[in-house]
Protein backbone atom coordinates (compact mmCIF):
# COMPACT_ATOMS: atom_id res chain seq x y z
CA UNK A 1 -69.15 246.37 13.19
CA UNK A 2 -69.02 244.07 10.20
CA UNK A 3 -65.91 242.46 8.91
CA UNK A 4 -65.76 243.50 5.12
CA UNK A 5 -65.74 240.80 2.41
CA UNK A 6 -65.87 239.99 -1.05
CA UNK A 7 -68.64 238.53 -3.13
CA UNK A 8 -67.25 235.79 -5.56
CA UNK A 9 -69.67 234.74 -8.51
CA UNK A 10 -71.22 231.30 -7.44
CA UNK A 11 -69.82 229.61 -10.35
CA UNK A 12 -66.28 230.18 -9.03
CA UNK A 13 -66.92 228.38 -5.51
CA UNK A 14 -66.99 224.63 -5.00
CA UNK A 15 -69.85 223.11 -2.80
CA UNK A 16 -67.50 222.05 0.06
CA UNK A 17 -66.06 225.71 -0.03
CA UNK A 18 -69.23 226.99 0.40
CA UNK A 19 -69.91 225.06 3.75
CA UNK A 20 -66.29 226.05 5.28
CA UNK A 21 -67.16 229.82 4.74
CA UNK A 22 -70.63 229.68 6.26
CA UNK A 23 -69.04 227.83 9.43
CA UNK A 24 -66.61 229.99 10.01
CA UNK A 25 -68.88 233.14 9.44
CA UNK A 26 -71.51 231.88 12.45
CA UNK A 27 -68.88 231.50 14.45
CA UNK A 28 -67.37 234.75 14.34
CA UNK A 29 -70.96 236.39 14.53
CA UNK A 30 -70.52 238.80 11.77
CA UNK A 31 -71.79 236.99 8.33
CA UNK A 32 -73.23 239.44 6.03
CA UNK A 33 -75.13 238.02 2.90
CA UNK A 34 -74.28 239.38 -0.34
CA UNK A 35 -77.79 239.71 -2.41
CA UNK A 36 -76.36 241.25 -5.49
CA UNK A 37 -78.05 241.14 -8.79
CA UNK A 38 -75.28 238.37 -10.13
CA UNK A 39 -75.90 236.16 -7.61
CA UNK A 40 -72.52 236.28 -5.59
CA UNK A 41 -72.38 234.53 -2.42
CA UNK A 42 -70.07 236.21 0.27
CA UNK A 43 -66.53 234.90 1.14
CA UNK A 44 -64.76 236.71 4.17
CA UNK A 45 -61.83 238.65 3.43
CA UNK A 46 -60.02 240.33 5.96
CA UNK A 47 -58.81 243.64 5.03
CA UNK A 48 -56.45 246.59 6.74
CA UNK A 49 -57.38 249.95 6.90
CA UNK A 50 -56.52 252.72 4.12
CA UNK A 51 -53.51 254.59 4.98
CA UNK A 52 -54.59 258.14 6.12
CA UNK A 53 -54.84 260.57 3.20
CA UNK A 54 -54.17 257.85 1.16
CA UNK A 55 -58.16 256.55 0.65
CA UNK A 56 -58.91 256.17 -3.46
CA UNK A 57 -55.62 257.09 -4.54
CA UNK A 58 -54.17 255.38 -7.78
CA UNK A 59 -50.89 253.80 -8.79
CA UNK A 60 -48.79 256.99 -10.78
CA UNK A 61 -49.41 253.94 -13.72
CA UNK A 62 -52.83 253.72 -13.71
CA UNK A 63 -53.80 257.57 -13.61
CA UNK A 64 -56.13 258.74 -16.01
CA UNK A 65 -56.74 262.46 -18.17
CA UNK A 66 -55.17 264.91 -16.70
CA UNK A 67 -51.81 263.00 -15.46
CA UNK A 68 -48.47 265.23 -15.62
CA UNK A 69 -46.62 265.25 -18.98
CA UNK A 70 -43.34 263.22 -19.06
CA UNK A 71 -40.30 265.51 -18.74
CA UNK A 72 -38.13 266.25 -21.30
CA UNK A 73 -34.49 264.46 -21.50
CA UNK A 74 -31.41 266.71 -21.43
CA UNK A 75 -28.26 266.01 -22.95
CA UNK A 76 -24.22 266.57 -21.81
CA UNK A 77 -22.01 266.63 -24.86
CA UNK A 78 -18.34 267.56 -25.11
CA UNK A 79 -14.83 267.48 -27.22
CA UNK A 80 -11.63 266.02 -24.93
CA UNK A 81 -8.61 267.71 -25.97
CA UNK A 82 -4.90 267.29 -24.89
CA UNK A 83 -2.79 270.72 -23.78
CA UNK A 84 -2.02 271.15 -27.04
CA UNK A 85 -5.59 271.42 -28.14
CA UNK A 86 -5.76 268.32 -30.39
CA UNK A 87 -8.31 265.67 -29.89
CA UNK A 88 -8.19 262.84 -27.70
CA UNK A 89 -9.72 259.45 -29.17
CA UNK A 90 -10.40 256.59 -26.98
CA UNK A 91 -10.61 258.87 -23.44
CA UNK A 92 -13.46 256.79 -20.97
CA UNK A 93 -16.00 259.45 -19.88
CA UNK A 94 -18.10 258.82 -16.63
CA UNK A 95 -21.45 260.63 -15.94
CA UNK A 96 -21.97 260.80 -12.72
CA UNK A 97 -25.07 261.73 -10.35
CA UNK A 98 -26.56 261.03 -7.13
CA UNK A 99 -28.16 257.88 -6.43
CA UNK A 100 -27.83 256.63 -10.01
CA UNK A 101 -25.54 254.53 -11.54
CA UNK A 102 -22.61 255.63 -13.61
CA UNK A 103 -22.65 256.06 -17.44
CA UNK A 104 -19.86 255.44 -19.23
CA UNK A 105 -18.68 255.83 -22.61
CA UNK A 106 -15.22 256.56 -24.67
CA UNK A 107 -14.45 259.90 -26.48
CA UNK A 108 -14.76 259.11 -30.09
CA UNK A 109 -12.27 259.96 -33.30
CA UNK A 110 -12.80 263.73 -33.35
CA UNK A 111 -12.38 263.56 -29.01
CA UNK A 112 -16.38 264.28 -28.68
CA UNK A 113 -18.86 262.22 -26.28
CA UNK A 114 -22.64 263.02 -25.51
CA UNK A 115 -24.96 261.80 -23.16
CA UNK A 116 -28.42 262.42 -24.21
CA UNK A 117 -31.47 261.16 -22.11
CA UNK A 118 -30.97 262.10 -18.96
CA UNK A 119 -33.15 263.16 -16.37
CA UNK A 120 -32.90 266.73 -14.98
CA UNK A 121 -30.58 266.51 -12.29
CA UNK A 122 -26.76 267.85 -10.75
CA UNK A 123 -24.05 265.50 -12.84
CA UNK A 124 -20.02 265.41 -12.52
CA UNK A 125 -17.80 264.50 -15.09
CA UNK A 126 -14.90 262.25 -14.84
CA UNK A 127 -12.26 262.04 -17.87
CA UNK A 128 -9.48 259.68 -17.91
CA UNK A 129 -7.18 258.24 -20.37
CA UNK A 130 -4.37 255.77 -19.96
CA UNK A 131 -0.80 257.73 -19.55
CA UNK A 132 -2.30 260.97 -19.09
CA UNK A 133 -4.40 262.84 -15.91
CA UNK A 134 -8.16 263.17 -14.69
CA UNK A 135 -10.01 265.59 -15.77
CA UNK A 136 -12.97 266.11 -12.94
CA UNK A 137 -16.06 268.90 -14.27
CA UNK A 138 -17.81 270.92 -11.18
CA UNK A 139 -21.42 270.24 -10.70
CA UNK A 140 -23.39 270.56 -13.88
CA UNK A 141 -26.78 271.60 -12.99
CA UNK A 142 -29.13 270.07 -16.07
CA UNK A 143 -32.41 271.03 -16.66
CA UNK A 144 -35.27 269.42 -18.28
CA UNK A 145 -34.95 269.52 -22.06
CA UNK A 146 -31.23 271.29 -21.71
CA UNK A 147 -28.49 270.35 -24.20
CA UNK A 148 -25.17 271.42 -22.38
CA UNK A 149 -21.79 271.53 -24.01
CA UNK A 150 -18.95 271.25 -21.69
CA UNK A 151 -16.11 273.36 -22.56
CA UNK A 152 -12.41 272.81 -22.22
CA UNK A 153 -12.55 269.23 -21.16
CA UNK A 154 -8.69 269.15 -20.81
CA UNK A 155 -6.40 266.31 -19.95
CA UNK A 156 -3.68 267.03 -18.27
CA UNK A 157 -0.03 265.30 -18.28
CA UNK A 158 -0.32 262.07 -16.20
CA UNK A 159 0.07 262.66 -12.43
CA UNK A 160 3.40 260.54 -12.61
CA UNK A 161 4.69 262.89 -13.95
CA UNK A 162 6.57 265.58 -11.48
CA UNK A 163 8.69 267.76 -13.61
CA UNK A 164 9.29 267.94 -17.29
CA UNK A 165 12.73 269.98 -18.43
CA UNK A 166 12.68 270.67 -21.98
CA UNK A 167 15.82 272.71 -23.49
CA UNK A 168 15.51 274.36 -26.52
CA UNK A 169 17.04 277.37 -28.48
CA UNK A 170 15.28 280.73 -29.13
CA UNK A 171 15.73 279.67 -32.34
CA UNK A 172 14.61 276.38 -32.50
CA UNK A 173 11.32 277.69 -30.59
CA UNK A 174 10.71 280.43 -33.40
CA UNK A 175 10.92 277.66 -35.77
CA UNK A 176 8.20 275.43 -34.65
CA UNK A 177 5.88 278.65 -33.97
CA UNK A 178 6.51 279.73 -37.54
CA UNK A 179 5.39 276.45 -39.26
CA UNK A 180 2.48 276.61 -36.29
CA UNK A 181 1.27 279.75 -37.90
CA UNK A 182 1.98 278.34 -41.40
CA UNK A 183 -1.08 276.27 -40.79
CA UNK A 184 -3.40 278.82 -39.20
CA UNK A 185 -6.35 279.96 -41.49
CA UNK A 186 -9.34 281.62 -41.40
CA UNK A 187 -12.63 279.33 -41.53
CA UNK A 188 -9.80 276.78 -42.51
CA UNK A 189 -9.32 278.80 -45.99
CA UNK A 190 -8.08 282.69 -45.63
CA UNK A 191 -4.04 282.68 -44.65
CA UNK A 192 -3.68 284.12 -41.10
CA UNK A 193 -0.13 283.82 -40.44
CA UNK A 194 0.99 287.35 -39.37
CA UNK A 195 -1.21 286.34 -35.75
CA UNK A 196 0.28 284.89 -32.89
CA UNK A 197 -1.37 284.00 -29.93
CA UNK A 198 1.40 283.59 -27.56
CA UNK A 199 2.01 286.26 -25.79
CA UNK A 200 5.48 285.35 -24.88
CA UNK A 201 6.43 284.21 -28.59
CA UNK A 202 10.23 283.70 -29.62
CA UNK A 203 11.13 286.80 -31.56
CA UNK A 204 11.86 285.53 -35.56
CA UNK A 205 15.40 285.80 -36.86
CA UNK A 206 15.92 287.27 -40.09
CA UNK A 207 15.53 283.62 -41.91
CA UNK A 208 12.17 283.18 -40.65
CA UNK A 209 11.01 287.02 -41.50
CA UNK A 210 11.81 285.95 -44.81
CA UNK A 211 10.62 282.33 -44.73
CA UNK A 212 6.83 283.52 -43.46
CA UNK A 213 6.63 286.75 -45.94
CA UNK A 214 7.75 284.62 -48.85
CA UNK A 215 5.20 281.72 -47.83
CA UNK A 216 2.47 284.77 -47.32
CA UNK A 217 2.93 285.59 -51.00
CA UNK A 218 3.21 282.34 -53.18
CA UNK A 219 -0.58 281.48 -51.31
CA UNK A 220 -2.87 280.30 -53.76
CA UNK A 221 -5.58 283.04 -51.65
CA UNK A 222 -3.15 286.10 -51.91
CA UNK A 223 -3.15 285.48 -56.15
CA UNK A 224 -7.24 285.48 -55.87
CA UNK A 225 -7.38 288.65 -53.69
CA UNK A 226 -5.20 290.41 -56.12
CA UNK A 227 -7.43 288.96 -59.39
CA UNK A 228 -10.49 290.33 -56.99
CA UNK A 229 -9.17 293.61 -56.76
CA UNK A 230 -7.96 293.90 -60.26
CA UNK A 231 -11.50 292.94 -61.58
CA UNK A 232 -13.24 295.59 -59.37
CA UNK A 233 -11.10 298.21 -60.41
CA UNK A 234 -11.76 297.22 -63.96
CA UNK A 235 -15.01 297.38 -63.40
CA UNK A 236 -15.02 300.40 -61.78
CA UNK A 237 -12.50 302.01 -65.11
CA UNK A 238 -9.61 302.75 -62.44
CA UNK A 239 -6.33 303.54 -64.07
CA UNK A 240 -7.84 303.64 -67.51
CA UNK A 241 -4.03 303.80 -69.18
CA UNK A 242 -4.57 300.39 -68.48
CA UNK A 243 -7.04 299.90 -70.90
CA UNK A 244 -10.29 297.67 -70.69
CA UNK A 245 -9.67 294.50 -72.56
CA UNK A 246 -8.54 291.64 -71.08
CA UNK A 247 -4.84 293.11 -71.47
CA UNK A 248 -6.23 295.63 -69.06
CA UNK A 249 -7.23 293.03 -66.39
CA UNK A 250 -4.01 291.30 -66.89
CA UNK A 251 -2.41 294.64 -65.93
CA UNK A 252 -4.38 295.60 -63.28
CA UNK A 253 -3.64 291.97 -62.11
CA UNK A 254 0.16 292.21 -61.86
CA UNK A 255 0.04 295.59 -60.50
CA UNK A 256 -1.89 294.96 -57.39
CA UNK A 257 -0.27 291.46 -56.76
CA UNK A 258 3.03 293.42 -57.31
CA UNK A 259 1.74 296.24 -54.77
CA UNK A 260 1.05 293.26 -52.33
CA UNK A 261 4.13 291.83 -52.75
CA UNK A 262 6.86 294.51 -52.47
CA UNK A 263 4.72 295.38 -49.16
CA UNK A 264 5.04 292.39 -47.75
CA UNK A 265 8.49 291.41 -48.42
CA UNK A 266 9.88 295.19 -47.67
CA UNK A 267 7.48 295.80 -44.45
CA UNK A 268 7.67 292.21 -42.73
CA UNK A 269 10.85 290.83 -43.92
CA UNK A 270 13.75 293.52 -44.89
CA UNK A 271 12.98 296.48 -42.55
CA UNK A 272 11.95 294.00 -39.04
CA UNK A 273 15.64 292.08 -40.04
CA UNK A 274 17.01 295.72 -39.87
CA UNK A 275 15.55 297.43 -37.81
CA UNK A 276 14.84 294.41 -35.35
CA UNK A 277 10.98 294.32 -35.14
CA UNK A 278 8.57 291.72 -35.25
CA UNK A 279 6.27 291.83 -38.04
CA UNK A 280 3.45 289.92 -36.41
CA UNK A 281 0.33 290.82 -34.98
CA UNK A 282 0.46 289.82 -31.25
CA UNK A 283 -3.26 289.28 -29.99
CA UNK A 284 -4.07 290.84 -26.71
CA UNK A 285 -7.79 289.30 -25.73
CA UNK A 286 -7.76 290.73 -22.40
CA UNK A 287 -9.32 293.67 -21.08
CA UNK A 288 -12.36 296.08 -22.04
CA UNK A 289 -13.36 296.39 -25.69
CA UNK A 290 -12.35 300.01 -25.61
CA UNK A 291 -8.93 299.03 -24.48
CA UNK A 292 -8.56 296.14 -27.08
CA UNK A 293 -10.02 298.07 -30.05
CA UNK A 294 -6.66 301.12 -29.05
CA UNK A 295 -4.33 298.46 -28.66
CA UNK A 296 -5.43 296.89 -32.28
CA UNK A 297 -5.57 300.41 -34.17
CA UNK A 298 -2.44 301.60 -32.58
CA UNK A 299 -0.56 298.20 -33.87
CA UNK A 300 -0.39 299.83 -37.30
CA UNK A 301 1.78 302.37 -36.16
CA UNK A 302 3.67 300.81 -32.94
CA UNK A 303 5.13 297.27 -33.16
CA UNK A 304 7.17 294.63 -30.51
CA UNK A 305 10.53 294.93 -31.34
CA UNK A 306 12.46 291.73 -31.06
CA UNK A 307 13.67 293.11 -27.71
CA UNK A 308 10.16 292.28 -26.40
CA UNK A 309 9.26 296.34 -26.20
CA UNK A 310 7.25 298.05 -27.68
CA UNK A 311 8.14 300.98 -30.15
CA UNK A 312 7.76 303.09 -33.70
CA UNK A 313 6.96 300.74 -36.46
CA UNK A 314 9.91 301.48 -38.94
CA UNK A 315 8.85 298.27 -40.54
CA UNK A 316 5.42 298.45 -41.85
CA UNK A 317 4.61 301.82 -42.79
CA UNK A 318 7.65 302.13 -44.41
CA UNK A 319 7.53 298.71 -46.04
CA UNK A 320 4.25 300.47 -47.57
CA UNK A 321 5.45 303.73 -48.58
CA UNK A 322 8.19 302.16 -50.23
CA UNK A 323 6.13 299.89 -51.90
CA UNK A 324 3.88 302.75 -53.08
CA UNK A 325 7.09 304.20 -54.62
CA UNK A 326 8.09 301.57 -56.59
CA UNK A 327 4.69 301.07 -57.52
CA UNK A 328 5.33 304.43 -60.18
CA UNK A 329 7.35 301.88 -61.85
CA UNK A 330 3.98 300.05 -63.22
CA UNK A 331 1.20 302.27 -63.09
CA UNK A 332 -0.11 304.24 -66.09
CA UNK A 333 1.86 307.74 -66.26
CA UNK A 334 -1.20 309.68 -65.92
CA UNK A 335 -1.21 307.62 -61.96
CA UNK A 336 2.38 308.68 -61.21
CA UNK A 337 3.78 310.72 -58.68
CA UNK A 338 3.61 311.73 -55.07
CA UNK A 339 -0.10 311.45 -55.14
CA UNK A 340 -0.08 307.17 -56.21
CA UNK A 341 2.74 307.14 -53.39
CA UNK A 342 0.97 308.48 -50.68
CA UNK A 343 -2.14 306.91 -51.59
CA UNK A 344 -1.03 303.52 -52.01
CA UNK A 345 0.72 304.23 -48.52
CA UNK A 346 -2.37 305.20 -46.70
CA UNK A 347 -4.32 302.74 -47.78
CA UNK A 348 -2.25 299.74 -46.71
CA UNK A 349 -1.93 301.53 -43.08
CA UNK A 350 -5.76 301.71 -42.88
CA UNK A 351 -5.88 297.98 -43.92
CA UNK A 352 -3.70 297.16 -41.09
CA UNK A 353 -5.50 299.08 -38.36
CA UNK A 354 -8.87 297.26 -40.20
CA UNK A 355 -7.11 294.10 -40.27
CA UNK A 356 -5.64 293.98 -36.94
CA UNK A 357 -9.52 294.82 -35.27
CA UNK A 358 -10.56 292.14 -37.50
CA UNK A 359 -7.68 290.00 -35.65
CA UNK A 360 -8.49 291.15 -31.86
CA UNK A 361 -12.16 290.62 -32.32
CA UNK A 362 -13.05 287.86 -34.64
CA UNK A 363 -10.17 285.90 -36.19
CA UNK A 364 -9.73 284.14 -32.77
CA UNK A 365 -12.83 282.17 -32.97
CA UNK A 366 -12.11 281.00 -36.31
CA UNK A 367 -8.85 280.19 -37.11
CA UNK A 368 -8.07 276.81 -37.56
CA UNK A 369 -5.37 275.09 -35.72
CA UNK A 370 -4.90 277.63 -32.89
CA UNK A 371 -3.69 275.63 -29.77
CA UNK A 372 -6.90 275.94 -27.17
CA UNK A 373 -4.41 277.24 -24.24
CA UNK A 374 -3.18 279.95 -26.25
CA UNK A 375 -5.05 283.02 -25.48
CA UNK A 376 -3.22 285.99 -25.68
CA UNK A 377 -2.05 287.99 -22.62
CA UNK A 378 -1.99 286.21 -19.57
């Protein structure tokens, strides 16, 4: 058996070189003599054996056609919020994953983070912010090409914290949940404040009933509703003692914004102060869709008194019928009578039981300003 070795071009070999290699060759008996067409003269090289199954394999680098595509990079993204559901700037965010080192990077001005990147893999989140808890994510399994949003990434109250005691009147809790619902609106425009999404809300005393159904009213949206409907029933030639000039509109105008308005202030501020109801919608969000959708419809006709129970709502339907009665006051003669009062009447009940599916079903998701742990019944 030969000992393999490796023909160097004679230009690369100095004459004393070449002496030293033919020695040592006749010594060890085994010289071959490299008669290639360029002339190379041998030089022994002592080589180890391929590994087994590893004979002509390639460097992953240096593989040619036909080499596996590179996979696609996932990303982790992610808003940190407080308890109260506002943003947290400045929180540090750790990406964690097996045998790789940490990344790291601070929540920015609207709370958010992403990590984009990153190899498919199982990662852990680690949240933290100066005065306030951990927030620790279970495994997040990311595949290749994935873009994963992380929801409620919550802070808690720092851990030094034991026990917070915080004394406040019924009263002074109604308060802050009125001006909380003050700012609540519907893709940030449309006035929601008739929802409430804690369950366990302080029950309004008769200054607040007032407060909210007066700030309901004087809403720059409530005026364009009512000049919405007015121009559609113009359009349409509804009460035509109204007449069709722009006299007419102006009518139609004042009528419906007065409709809205004796509603509003009769059936959520007057009758709940005496009769003791709360005029507010109280979203549910739990259970079966069949149990939600009763609940909503049935909230036009049964309300929370401020007892906490549930019973007959005095308040709204006969804020509406009473606002259908004084609405003979204003419409053309030829309108007036029973007939404009019941109708009137009707039709605001059906736009509460509309309304209120509206509220169980889709208002949640975008109303502005709802506090993230408030979700209804517990």
């Amino acid at each position: 058996m030969s000992i393999p070795v490796r023909c160097l071009p004679v230009r690369a070999i100095l004459p004393q070189r070449l002496g030293a290699c033919i020695a040592v060759a006749l010594v060890s008996g085994c010289v071959s003599v490299c008669a290639q067409q360029t002339g190379a003269v041998p030089v022994p090289t002592q080589t180890l054996p391929d590994a087994p199954g590893m004979a002509g394999t390639q460097p992953a680098a240096a593989q040619g056609p036909g080499e596996a595509a590179p996979v696609a990079a996932a990303m982790i993204a992610g808003t940190v919020l407080d308890n109260n559901g506002d943003v947290i700037e400045g929180a540090r965010v750790v990406l964690s994953a097996a045998g790789e080192l940490d990344r790291v990077l601070t929540s920015g001005e609207d709370g958010q983070f992403t990590f984009t990147g990153l190899p498919p893999d199982s990662y852990r989140l680690t949240v933290s912010r100066e005065g306030m808890g951990t927030y620790v994510s279970p495994q997040l399994e990311i595949h290749a090409g994935e873009m994963r949003f992380v929801k409620r990434v919550v802070l808690p109250l720092s851990g030094g914290v034991e026990e917070v005691h915080v004394y406040a009147s019924q009263e002074q809790l109604a308060t802050e949940q009125v001006h909380a619902e003050e700012d609540q609106r519907v893709m940030g425009v449309i006035p929601n404040f008739y929802s409430t999404f804690d369950w366990h809300a302080a029950p309004l005393d008769a200054k607040q009933k007032f407060q909210l159904a007066f700030r309901s009213e004087i809403d720059p949206v409530t005026f364009v509703g009512a000049a919405a409907i007015a121009g559609a029933e113009q359009y349409k030639k509804i009460y035509q003692g109204y007449g069709q000039e722009a006299g007419g509109f102006g009518k139609r105008f004042a009528a419906q914004y007065a409709n809205d308005f004796d509603s509003r202030m009769i059936g959520s501020a007057v009758l709940p102060s005496l009769f003791h109801q709360d005029p507010r919608y109280f979203y549910k969000g739990t259970g079966t869709v069949r149990e939600r959708a009763l609940y909503a419809i049935t909230s036009a006709f049964i309300c929370r008194g401020d007892n906490g129970k549930r019973e007959f709502d005095f308040s709204h339907i006969g804020g509406d019928f009473a606002a259908g009665s004084l609405s003979n006051l204003y419409y053309p003669e030829a309108n007036e009578g029973a007939t404009l009062i019941l109708t009137n009447g009707l039709i605001e009940i059906g736009g509460m039981a509309g309304t209120n599916l509206l509220r169980e079903f889709v208002l949640r998701g975008i109303t502005s300003h709802v506090p993230g742990h408030l979700a209804g019944r517990p």
